[in-house]
Protein backbone atom coordinates (compact mmCIF):
# COMPACT_ATOMS: atom_id res chain seq x y z
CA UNK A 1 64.10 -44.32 222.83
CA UNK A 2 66.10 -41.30 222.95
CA UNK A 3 63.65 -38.51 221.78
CA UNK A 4 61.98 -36.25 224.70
CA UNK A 5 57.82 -37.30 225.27
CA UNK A 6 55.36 -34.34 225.12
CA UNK A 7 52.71 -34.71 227.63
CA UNK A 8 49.50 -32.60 228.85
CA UNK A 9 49.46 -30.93 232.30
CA UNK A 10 50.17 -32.94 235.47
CA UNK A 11 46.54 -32.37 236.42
CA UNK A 12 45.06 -34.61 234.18
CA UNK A 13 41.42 -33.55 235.09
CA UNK A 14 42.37 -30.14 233.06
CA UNK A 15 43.45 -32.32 230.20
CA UNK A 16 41.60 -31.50 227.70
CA UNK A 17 41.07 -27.45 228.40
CA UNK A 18 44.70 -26.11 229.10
CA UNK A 19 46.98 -25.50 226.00
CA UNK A 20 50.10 -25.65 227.75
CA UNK A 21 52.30 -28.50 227.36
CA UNK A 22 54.84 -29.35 229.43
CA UNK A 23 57.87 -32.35 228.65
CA UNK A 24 59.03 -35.16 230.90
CA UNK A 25 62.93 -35.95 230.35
CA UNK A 26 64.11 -39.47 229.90
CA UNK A 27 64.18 -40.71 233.99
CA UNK A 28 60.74 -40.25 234.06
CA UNK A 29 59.87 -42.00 230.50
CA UNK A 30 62.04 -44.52 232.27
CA UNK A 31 59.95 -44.66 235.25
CA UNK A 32 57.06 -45.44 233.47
CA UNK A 33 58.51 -48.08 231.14
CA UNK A 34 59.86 -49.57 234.19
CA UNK A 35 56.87 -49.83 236.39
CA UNK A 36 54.41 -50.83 233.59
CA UNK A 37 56.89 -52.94 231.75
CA UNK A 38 56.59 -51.10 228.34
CA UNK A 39 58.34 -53.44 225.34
CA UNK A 40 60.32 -51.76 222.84
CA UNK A 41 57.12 -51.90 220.30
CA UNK A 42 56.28 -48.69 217.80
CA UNK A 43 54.34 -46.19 219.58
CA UNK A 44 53.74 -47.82 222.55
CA UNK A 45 54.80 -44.75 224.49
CA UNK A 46 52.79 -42.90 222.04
CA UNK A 47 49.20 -44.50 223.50
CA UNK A 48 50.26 -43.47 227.05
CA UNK A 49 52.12 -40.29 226.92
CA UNK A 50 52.56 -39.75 231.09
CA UNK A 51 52.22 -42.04 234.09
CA UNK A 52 49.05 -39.86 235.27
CA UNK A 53 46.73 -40.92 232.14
CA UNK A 54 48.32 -44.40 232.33
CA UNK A 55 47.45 -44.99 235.31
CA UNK A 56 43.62 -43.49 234.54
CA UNK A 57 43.61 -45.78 231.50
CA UNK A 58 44.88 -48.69 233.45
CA UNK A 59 41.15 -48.38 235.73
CA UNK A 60 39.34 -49.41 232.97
CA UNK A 61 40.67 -52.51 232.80
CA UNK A 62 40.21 -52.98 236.35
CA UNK A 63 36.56 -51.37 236.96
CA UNK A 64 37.69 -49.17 239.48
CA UNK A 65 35.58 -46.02 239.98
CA UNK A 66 37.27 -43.86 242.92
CA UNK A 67 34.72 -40.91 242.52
CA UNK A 68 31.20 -41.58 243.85
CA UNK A 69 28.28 -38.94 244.19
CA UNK A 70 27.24 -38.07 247.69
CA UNK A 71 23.70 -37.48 246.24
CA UNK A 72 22.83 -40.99 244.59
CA UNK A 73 24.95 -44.30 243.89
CA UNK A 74 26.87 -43.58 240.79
CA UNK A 75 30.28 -44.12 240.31
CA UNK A 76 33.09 -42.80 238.21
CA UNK A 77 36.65 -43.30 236.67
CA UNK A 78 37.54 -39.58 237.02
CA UNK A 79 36.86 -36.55 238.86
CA UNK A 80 35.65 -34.36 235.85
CA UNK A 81 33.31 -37.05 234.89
CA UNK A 82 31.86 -36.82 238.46
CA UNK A 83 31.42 -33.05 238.46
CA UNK A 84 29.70 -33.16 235.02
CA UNK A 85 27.54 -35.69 236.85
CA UNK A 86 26.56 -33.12 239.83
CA UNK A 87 25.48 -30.87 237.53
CA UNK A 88 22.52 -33.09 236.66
CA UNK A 89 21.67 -32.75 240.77
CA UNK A 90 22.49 -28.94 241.08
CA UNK A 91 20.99 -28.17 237.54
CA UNK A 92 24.03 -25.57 237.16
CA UNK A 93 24.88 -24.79 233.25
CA UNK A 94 27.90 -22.84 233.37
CA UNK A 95 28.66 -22.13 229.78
CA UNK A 96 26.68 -20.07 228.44
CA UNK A 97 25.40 -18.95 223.95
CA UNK A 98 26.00 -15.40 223.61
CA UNK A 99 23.96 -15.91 220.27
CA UNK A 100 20.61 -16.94 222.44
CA UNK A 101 19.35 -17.26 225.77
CA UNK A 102 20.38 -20.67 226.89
CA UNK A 103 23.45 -22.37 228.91
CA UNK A 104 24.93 -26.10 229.48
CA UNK A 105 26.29 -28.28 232.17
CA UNK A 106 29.15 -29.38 229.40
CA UNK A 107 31.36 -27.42 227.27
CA UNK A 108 31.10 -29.72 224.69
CA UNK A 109 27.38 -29.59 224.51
CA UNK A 110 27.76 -25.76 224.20
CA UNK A 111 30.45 -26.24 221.45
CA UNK A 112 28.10 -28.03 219.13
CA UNK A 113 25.35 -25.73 219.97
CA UNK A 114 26.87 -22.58 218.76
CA UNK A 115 27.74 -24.36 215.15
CA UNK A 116 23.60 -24.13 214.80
CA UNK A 117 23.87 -20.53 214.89
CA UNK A 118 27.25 -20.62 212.91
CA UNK A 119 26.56 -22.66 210.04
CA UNK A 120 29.22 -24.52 210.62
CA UNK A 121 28.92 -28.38 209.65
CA UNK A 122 32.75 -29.55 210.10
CA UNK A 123 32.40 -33.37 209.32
CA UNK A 124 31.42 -34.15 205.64
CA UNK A 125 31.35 -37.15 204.22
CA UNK A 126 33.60 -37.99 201.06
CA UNK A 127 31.05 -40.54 199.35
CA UNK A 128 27.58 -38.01 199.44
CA UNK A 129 28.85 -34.51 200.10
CA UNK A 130 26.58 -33.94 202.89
CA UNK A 131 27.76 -32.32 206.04
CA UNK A 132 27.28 -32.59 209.67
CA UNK A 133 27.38 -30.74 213.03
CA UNK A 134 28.44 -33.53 215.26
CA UNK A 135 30.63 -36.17 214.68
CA UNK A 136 28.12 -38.83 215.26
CA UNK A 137 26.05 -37.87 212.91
CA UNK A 138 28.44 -38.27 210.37
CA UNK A 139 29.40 -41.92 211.48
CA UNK A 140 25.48 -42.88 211.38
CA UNK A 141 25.38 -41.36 207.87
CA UNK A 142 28.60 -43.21 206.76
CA UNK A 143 26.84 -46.57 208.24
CA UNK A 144 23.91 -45.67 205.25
CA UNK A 145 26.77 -46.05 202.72
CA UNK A 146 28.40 -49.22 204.17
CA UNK A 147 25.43 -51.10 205.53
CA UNK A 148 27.14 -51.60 208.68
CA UNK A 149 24.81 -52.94 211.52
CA UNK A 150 26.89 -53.06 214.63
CA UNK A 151 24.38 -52.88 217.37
CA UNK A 152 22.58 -56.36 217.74
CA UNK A 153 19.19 -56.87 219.47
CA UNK A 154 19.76 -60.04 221.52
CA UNK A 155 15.75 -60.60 221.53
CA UNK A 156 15.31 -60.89 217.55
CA UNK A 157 17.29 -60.41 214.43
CA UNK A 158 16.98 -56.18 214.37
CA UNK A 159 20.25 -54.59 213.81
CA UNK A 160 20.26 -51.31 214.43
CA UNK A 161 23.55 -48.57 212.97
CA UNK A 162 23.81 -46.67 215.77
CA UNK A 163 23.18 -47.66 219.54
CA UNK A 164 20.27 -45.29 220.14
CA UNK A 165 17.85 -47.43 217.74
CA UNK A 166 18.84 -50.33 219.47
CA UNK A 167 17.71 -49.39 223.10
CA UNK A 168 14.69 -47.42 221.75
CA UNK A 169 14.40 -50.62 220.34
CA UNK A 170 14.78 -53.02 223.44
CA UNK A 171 12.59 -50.50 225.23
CA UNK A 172 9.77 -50.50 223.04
CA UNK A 173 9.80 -54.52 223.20
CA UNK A 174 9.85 -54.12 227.25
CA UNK A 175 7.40 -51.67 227.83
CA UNK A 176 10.20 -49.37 229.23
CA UNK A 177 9.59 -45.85 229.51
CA UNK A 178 11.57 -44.26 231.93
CA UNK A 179 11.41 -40.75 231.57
CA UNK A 180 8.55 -39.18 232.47
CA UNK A 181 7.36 -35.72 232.00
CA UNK A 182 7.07 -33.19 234.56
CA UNK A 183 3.99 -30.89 233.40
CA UNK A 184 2.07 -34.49 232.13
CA UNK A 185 2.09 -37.76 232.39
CA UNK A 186 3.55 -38.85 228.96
CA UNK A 187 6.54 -40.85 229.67
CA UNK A 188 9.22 -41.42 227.00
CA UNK A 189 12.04 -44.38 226.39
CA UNK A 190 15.20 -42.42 226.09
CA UNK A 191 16.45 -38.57 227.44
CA UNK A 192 16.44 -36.94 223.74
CA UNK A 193 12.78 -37.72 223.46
CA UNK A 194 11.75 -36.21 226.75
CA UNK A 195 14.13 -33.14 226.30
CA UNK A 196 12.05 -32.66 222.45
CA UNK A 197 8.58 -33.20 224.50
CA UNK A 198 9.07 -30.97 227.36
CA UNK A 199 9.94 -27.97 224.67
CA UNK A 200 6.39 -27.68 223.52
CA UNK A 201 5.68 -27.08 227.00
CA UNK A 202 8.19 -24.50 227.36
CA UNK A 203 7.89 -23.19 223.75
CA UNK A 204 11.76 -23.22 223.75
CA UNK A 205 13.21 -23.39 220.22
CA UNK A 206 16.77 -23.73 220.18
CA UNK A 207 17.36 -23.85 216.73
CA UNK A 208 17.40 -20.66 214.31
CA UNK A 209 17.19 -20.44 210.29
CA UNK A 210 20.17 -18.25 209.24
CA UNK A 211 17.63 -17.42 206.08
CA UNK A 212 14.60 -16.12 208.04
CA UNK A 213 13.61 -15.28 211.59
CA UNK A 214 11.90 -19.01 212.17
CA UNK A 215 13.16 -20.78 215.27
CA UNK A 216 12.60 -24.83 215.69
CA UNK A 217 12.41 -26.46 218.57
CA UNK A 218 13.98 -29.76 216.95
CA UNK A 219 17.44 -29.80 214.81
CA UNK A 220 15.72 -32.10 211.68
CA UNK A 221 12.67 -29.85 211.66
CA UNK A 222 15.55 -26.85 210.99
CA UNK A 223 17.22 -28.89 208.41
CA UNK A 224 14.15 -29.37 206.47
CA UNK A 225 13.15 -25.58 206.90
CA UNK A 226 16.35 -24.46 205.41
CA UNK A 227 15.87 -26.43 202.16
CA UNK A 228 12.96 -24.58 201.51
CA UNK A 229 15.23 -21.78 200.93
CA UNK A 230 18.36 -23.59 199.44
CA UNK A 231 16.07 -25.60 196.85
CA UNK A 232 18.07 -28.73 197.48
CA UNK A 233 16.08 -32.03 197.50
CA UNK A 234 18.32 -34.30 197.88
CA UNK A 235 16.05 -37.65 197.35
CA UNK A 236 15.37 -38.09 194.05
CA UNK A 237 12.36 -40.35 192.05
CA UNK A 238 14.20 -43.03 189.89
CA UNK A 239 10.46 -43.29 187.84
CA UNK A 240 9.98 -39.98 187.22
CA UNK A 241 11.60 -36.44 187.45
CA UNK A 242 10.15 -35.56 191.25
CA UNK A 243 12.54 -35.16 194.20
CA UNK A 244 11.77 -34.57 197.89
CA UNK A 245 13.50 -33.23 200.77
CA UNK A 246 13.18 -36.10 203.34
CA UNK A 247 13.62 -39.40 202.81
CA UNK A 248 10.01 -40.30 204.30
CA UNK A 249 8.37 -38.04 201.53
CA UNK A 250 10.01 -40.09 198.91
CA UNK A 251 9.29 -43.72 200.50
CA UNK A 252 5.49 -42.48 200.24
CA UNK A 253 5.65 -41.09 196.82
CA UNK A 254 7.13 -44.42 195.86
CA UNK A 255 3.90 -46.63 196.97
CA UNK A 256 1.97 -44.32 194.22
CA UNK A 257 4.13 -45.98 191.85
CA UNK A 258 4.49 -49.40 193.32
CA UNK A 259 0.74 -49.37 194.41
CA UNK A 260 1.99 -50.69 197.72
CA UNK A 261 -0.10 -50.47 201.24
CA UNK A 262 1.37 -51.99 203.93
CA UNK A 263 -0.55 -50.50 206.59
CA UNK A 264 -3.98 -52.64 207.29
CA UNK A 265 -6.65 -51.73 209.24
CA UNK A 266 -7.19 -54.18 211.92
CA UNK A 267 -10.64 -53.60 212.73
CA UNK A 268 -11.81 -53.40 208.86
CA UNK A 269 -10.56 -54.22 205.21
CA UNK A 270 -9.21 -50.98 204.82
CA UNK A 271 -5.30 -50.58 203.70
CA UNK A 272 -3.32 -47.20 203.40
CA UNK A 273 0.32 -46.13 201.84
CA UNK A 274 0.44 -43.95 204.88
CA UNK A 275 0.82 -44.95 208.88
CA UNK A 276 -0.24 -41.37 209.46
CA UNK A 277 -4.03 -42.05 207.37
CA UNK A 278 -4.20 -45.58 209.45
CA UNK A 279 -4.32 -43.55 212.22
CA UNK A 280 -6.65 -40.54 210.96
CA UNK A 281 -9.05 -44.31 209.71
CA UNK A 282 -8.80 -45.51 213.16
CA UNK A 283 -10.24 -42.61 214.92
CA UNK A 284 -13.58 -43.39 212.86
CA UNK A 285 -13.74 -46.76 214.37
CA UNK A 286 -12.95 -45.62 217.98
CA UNK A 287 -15.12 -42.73 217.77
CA UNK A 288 -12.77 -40.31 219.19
CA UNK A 289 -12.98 -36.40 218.04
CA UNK A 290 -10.10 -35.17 219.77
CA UNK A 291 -10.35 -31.99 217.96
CA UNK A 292 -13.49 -29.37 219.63
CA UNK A 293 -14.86 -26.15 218.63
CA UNK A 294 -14.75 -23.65 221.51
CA UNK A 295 -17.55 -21.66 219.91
CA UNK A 296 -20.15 -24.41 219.57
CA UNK A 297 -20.85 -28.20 220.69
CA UNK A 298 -19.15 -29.94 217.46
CA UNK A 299 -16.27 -32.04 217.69
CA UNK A 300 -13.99 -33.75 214.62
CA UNK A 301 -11.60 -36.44 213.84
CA UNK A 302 -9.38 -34.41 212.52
CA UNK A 303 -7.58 -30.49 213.04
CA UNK A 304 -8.25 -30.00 209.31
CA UNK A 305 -11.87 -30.59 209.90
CA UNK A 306 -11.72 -28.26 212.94
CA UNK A 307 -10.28 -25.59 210.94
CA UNK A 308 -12.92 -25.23 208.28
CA UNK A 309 -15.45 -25.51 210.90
CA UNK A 310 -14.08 -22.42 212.85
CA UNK A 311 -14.31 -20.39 209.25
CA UNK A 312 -18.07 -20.55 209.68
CA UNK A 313 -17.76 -18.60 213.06
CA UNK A 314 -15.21 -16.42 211.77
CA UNK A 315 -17.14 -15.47 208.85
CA UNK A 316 -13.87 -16.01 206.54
CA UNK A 317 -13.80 -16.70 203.27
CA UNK A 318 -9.86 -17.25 201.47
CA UNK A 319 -10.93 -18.74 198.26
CA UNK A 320 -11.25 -16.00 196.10
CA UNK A 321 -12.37 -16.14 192.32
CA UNK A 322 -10.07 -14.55 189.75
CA UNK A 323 -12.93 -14.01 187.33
CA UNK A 324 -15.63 -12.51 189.68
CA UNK A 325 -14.06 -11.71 192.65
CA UNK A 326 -17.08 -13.49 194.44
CA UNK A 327 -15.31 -15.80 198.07
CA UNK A 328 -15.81 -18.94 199.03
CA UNK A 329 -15.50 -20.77 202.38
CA UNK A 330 -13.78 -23.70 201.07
CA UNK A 331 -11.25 -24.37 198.28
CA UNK A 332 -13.78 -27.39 196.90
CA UNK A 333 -16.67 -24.48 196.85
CA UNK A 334 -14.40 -22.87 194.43
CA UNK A 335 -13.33 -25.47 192.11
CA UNK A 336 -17.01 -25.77 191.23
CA UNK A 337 -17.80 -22.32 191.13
CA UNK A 338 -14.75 -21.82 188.68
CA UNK A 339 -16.80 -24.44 186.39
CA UNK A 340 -19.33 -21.82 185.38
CA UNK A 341 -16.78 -19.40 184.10
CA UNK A 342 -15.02 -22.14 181.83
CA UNK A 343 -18.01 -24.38 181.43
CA UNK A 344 -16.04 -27.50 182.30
CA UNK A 345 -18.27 -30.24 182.28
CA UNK A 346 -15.97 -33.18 184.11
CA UNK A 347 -18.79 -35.93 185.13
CA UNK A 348 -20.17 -37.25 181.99
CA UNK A 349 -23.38 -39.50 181.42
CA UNK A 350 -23.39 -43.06 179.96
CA UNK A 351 -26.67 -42.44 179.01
């Protein structure tokens, strides 16, 4: 091996931030081959291009963590990973958007925060076209193609694509939940779920539509918004010419063709296409009216309910007829009314 070795900075800690290079001449690729007893294989040097990041990569093999925190028991392989780690004592957030008001502990957390206001979506996958803002994201959406599974529950036979579903999934099966809020008691079984929660406390919203002056406080409600103005709908109906923009809009739409309810009441006969009318059913069993007028006594399963209520305080009346111009509290109120302008007679006798 005659050819010079091009290596990063001596202080491997700035490794990954400072562009200048510097070389090592053939003693010192010596050196190394020597004292780790390199074999003349193809790019063997290649995998460890200085002694420094060698010797680094040689502590994983052997567990040792040199760099402890003086403020609880964790442990680390390198210095930079332990000062990212003090952050999460000190709270500091060095880097800063210039776009919006809001900073992070890591560069790289900044990095992928800016592409939201950028557009930017640098990973796209070659088999659907669609495009993503981190990297992981577009491994878990490659998984969808290839059906690969890699993250095994060792409980039961769930297989999860990416290693997030799997502990949300362990958790959920222990009871686990531990990250609790600080303005409530809701506790949550992973960080991103917490982080989500706290910002409707906060009202933070992170995440701006490059279309419209909308914010969201979650990335997927953002994708979904901008749609809306794109037009795409990327899941289409194979029984019929509809197409939807999530994929949870087009599993329900399916049941009306399939007839299929798989979620059962368990306290009557009662079945539903939806999880989301089990639970509106349930609340009818329980009794609960979660949702209260602040103008009178009356409470209601459900915020729709609520809503129409608070137009009889209000005094407002949206439903407007195109023929008469005469209002109506409620849409239903209208549809009938609209019956004496076209004489539509719908419920017929068998008499």
């Amino acid at each position: 091996m005659n050819k010079e070795i091009v290596v990063k900075p001596e202080d491997h800690e700035s490794y990954y931030s400072n562009k200048v290079y510097t070389k090592i001449n053939k003693d010192v690729e010596n050196m190394v081959k020597e004292e780790f007893e390199f074999k003349e294989e193809p790019n063997e040097m290649e995998d460890f291009l200085c002694k420094i990041h060698l010797l680094t990569h040689m502590k994983t093999h052997t567990g040792e963590k040199p760099h402890q925190c003086n403020q609880c028991d964790k442990t680390f392989l390198q210095k930079g990973q332990l000062t990212q780690h003090m952050r999460t004592h000190t709270g500091e957030k060095p880097h800063c958007c210039n776009h919006y008001d809001k900073a992070f502990s890591h560069i790289s957390d900044l990095s992928k925060h800016i592409r939201t206001h950028t557009g930017e979506r640098p990973y796209q996958c070659n088999k659907c076209g669609k495009a993503f803002i981190q990297k992981r994201y577009y491994t878990h959406n490659m998984r969808t193609h290839t059906g690969e599974n890699p993250y095994l529950c060792d409980q039961c036979d769930k297989a999860s694509f990416q290693n997030r579903s799997l502990t949300i999934h362990t958790r959920k099966n222990t009871g686990e939940k531990s990250y609790q809020c600080i303005a409530c008691e809701k506790s949550f079984v992973d960080k991103a779920q917490l982080t989500q929660h706290m910002r409707k406390h906060t009202g933070e919203k992170p995440y701006d539509c490059n279309y419209c002056e909308k914010a969201f406080s979650q990335i997927h409600h953002l994708t979904r918004h901008t749609m809306t103005h794109t037009g795409e709908k990327p899941y289409k109906c194979n029984q019929c010419d509809k197409a939807f923009i999530t994929k949870w809009e087009i599993t329900n739409h399916m049941r009306a063709h399939t007839g299929e309810k798989p979620y059962q009441c368990n306290q009557c006969d009662s079945v539903f296409s939806r999880s989301s009318s089990l639970r509106l059913h349930m609340k009818k069993h329980t009794g609960e009216k979660p949702y209260q007028c602040n103008q009178c006594a009356k409470a209601f399963y459900f915020n729709g309910q609520l809503m129409r209520h608070m137009k009889i305080h209000t005094g407002e009346k949206m439903y407007q007829c195109n023929k008469c111009n005469k209002t109506f509290l409620h849409k239903s109120t209208l549809t009938r009314h609209m019956r004496t302008h076209t004489d539509e007679k719908p419920y017929m006798s068998n008499q």
